[in-house]
Protein backbone atom coordinates (compact mmCIF):
# COMPACT_ATOMS: atom_id res chain seq x y z
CA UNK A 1 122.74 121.97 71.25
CA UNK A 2 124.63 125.09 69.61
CA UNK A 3 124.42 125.39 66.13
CA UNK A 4 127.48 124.91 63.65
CA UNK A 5 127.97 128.33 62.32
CA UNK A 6 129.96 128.70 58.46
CA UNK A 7 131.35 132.23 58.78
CA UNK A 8 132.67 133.52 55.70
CA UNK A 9 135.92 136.54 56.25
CA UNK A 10 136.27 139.36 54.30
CA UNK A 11 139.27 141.04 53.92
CA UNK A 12 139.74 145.12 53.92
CA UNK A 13 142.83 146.43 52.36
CA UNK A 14 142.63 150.25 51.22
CA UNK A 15 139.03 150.68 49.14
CA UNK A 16 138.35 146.73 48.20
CA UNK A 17 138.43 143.60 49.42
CA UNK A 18 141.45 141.39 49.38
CA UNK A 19 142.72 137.49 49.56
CA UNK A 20 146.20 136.52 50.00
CA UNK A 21 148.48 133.52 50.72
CA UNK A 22 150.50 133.09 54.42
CA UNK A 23 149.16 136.73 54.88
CA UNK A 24 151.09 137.81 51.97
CA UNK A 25 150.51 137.95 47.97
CA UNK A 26 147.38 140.23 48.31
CA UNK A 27 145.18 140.44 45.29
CA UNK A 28 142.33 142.07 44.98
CA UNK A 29 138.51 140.02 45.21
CA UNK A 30 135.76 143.07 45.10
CA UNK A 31 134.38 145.75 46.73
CA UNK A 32 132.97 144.95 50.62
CA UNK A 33 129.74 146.38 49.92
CA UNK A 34 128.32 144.06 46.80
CA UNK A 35 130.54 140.92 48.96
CA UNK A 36 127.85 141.91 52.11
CA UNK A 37 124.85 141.81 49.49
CA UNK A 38 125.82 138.33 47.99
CA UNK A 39 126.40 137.58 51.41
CA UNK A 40 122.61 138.17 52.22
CA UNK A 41 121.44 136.06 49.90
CA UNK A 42 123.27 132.87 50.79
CA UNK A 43 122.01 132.09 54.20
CA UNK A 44 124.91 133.11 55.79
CA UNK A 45 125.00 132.73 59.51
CA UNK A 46 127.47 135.41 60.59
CA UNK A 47 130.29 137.44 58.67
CA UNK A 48 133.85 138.58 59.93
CA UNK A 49 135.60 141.64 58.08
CA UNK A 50 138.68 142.88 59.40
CA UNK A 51 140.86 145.72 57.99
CA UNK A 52 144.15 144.02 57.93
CA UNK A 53 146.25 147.14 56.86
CA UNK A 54 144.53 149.59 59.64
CA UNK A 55 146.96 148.31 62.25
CA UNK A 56 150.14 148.49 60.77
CA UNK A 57 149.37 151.87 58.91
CA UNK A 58 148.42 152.96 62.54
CA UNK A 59 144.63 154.19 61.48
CA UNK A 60 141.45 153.87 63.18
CA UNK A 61 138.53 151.75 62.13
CA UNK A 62 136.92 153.62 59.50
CA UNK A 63 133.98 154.02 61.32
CA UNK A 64 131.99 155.91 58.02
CA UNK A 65 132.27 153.09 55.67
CA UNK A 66 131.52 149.71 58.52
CA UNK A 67 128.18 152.38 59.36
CA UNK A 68 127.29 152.05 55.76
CA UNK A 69 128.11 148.17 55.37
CA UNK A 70 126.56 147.66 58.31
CA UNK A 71 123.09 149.50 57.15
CA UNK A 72 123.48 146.86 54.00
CA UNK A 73 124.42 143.61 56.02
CA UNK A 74 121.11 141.44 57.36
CA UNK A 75 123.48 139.22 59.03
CA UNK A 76 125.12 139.41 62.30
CA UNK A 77 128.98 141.29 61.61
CA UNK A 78 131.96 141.38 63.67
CA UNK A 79 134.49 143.88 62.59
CA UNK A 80 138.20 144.20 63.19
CA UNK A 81 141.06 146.30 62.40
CA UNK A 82 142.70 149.14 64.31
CA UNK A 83 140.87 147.91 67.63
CA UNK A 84 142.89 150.29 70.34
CA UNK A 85 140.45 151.40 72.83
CA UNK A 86 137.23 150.84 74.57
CA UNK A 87 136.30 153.89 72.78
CA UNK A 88 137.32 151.78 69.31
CA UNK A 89 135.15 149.19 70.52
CA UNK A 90 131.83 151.36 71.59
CA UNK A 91 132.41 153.49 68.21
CA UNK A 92 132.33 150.13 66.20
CA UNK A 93 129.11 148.74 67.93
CA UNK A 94 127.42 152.11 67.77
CA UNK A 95 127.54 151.98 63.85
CA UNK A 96 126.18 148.63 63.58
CA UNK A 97 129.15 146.05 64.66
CA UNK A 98 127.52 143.43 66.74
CA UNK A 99 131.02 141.94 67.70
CA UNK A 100 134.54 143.50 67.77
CA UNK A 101 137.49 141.78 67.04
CA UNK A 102 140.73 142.62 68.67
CA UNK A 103 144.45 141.29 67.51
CA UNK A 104 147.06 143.29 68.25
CA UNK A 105 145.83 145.16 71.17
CA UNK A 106 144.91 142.42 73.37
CA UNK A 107 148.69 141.80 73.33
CA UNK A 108 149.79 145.30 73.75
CA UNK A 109 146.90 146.08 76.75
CA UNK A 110 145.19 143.01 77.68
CA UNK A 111 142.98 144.78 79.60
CA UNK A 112 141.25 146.15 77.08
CA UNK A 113 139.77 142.57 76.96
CA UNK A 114 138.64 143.04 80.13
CA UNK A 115 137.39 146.32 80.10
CA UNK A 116 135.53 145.70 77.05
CA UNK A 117 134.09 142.57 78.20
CA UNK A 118 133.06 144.82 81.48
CA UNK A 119 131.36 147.47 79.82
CA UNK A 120 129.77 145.50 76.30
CA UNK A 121 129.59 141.76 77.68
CA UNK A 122 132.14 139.17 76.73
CA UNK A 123 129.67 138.20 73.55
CA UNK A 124 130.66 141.30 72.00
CA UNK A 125 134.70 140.98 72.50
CA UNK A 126 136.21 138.29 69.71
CA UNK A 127 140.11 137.87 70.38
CA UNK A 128 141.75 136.75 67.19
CA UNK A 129 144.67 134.57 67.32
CA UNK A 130 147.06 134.46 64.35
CA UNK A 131 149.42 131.17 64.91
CA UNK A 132 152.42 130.46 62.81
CA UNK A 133 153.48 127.07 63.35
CA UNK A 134 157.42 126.42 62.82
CA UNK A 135 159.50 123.89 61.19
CA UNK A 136 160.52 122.52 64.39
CA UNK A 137 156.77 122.19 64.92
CA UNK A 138 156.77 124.82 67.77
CA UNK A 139 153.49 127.50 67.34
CA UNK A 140 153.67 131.15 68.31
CA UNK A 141 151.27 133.85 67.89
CA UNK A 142 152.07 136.63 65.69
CA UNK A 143 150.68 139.76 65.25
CA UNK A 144 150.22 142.62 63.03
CA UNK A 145 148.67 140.53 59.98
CA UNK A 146 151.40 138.11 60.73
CA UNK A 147 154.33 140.05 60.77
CA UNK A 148 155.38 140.34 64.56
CA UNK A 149 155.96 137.60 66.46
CA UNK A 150 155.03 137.35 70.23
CA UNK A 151 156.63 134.72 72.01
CA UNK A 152 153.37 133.46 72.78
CA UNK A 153 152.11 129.71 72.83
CA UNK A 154 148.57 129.96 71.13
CA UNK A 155 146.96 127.54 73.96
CA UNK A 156 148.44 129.45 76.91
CA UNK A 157 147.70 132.92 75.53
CA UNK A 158 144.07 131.38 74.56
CA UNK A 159 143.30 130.69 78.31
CA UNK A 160 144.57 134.17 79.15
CA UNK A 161 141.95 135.43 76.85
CA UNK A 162 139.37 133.32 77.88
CA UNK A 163 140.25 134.68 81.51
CA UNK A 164 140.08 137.88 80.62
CA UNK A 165 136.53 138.23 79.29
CA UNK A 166 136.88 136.88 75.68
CA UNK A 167 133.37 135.38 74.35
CA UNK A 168 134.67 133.98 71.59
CA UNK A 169 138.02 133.42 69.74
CA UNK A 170 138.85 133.47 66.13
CA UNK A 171 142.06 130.99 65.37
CA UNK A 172 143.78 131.22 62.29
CA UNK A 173 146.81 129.23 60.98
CA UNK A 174 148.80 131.85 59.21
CA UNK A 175 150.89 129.50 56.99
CA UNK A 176 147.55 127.45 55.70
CA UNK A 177 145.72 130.61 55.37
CA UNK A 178 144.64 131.36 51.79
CA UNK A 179 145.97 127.44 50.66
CA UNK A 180 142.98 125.91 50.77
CA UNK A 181 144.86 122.63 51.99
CA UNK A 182 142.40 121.93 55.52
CA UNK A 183 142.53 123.55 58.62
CA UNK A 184 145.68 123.03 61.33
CA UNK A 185 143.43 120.31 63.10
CA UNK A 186 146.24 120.17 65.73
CA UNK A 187 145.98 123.64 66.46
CA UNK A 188 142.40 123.84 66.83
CA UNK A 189 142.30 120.80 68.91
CA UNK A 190 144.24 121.88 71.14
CA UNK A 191 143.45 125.21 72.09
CA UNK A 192 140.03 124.67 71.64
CA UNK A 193 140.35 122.10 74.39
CA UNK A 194 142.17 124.44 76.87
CA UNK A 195 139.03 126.84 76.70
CA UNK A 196 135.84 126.88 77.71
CA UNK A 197 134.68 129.54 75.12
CA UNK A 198 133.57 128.92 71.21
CA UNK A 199 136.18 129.15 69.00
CA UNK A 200 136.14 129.57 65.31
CA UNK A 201 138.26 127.37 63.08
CA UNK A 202 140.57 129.81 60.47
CA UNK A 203 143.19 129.41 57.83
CA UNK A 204 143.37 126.70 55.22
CA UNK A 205 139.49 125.33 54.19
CA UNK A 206 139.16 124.07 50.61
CA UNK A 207 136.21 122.38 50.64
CA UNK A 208 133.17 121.05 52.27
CA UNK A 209 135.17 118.32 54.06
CA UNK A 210 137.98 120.59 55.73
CA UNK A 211 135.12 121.64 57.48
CA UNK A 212 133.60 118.64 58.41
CA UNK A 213 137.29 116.93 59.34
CA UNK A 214 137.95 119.80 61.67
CA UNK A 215 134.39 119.92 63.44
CA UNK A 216 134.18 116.38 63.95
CA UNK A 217 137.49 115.96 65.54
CA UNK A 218 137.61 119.21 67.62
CA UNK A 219 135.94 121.32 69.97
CA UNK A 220 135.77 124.40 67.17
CA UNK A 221 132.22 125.37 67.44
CA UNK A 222 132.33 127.46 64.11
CA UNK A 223 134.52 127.42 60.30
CA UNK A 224 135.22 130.93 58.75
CA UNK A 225 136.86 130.32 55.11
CA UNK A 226 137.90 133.10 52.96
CA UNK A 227 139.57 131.51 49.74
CA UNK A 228 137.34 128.65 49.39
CA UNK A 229 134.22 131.29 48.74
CA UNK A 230 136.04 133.79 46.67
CA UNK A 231 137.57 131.18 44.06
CA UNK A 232 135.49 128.50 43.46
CA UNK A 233 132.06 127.92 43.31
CA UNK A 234 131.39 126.68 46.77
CA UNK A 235 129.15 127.89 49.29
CA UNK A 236 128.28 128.74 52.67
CA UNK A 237 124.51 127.34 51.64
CA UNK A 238 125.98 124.13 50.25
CA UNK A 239 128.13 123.48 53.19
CA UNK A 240 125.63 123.85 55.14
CA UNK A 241 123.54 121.24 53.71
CA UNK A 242 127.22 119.12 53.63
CA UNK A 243 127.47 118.92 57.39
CA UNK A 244 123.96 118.66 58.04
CA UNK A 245 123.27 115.47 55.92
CA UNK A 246 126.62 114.43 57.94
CA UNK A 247 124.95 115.24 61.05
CA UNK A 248 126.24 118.58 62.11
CA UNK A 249 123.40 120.55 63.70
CA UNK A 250 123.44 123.82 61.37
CA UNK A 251 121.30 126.67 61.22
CA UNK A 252 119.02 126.52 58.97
């Protein structure tokens, strides 16, 4: 049976680390580099950090400073952020990514999900999915840390991911992230269903039991949490010992 991974995010903005609310409301959390070496120490099973500003300020990955985290990270790291190419992608892995995630791109040229998966094998592609749900109920993807809608639905554009050489997808609920309310158990239910490759619960955990509601009533086979590690005194060691006395299978 897989294991349960707890996936902590960190957040580049500029030269630190930031958390926000709804993808807005940044403040600032630390510096990347002492976040990775906390990080080390806690039993950690995998860590995401995505440059959420690299996109929209039309940059590349800074490929000099994820070579350096990288060096300092004894955990597996998938890195995001300014994602454009499979060039983007081979850079990122050469300096010590062991996944890339791609937002924006795979809805500009989905077939650089394709090409990656072609060239680096579908474990190394993560497509992140950013899903604002409306008042009317109705979920679209958005894009460009939230700000550009799609006119996606997140379970159809999940398959077309999946189809297109995804390994793994990251789903986050834009308007829970950063509340610390739960997950959007809906939304992970139900794309999760329509795929046939892990995805990783986003947006909205609080506590030890978000994570446990959204496991045991989904397919989500992994909960990253952002908020819940930077402001209180939770963590990922702690929930792991949660789940597993609830009978999660977690690393150990």
């Amino acid at each position: 049976m897989l294991k349960t991974r707890i996936i902590p995010t960190l957040l580049m903005k500029g030269m630190g680390l930031v958390k926000g609310t709804g993808f807005d409301s940044w403040r600032r959390v630390g510096a990347a580099l002492q976040s990775i070496r906390v990080y080390n120490m806690r039993e950690v099973d995998e860590l995401v950090l995505v440059d959420i500003a690299a996109t929209r300020g039309n940059a590349k990955p800074n490929f000099r400073e994820i070579d350096e985290l990288a060096d300092n990270c004894f955990m597996p790291m998938t890195v995001g952020g300014g994602v454009r190419s499979v060039q983007d992608i081979r850079d990122l892995l050469a300096v010590g990514a062991d996944k890339v995630v791609i937002n924006s791109a795979a809805i500009e040229t989905p077939e650089l999900i394709r090409d990656g998966a072609a060239e680096f094998g579908a474990q190394c592609i993560v497509v992140s999915i950013d899903v604002r749900r409306q008042a009317d109920g109705i979920c679209e993807v958005f894009t460009e840390c939230g700000s550009k809608p799609t006119g996606h639905d997140p379970v159809e554009w999940a398959k077309t991911v999946a189809m297109l050489g995804a390994g793994e997808i990251l789903l986050t609920s834009i308007e829970r992230d950063g509340t610390m309310t739960g997950y959007d158990v809906d939304l992970v239910r139900n794309v999760a269903a329509a795929v046939d490759v892990p995805v990783i619960a986003s947006g909205g955990c609080g506590t030890y039991s978000h994570m446990a509601d959204v496991l045991g009533t989904t397919r989500a086979s992994a909960v990253a949490a952002a908020a819940m590690f930077h402001f209180t005194e939770q963590t990922p060691r702690e929930a792991k010992s949660f789940l597993a006395e609830r009978g999660f299978p977690v690393r150990k």
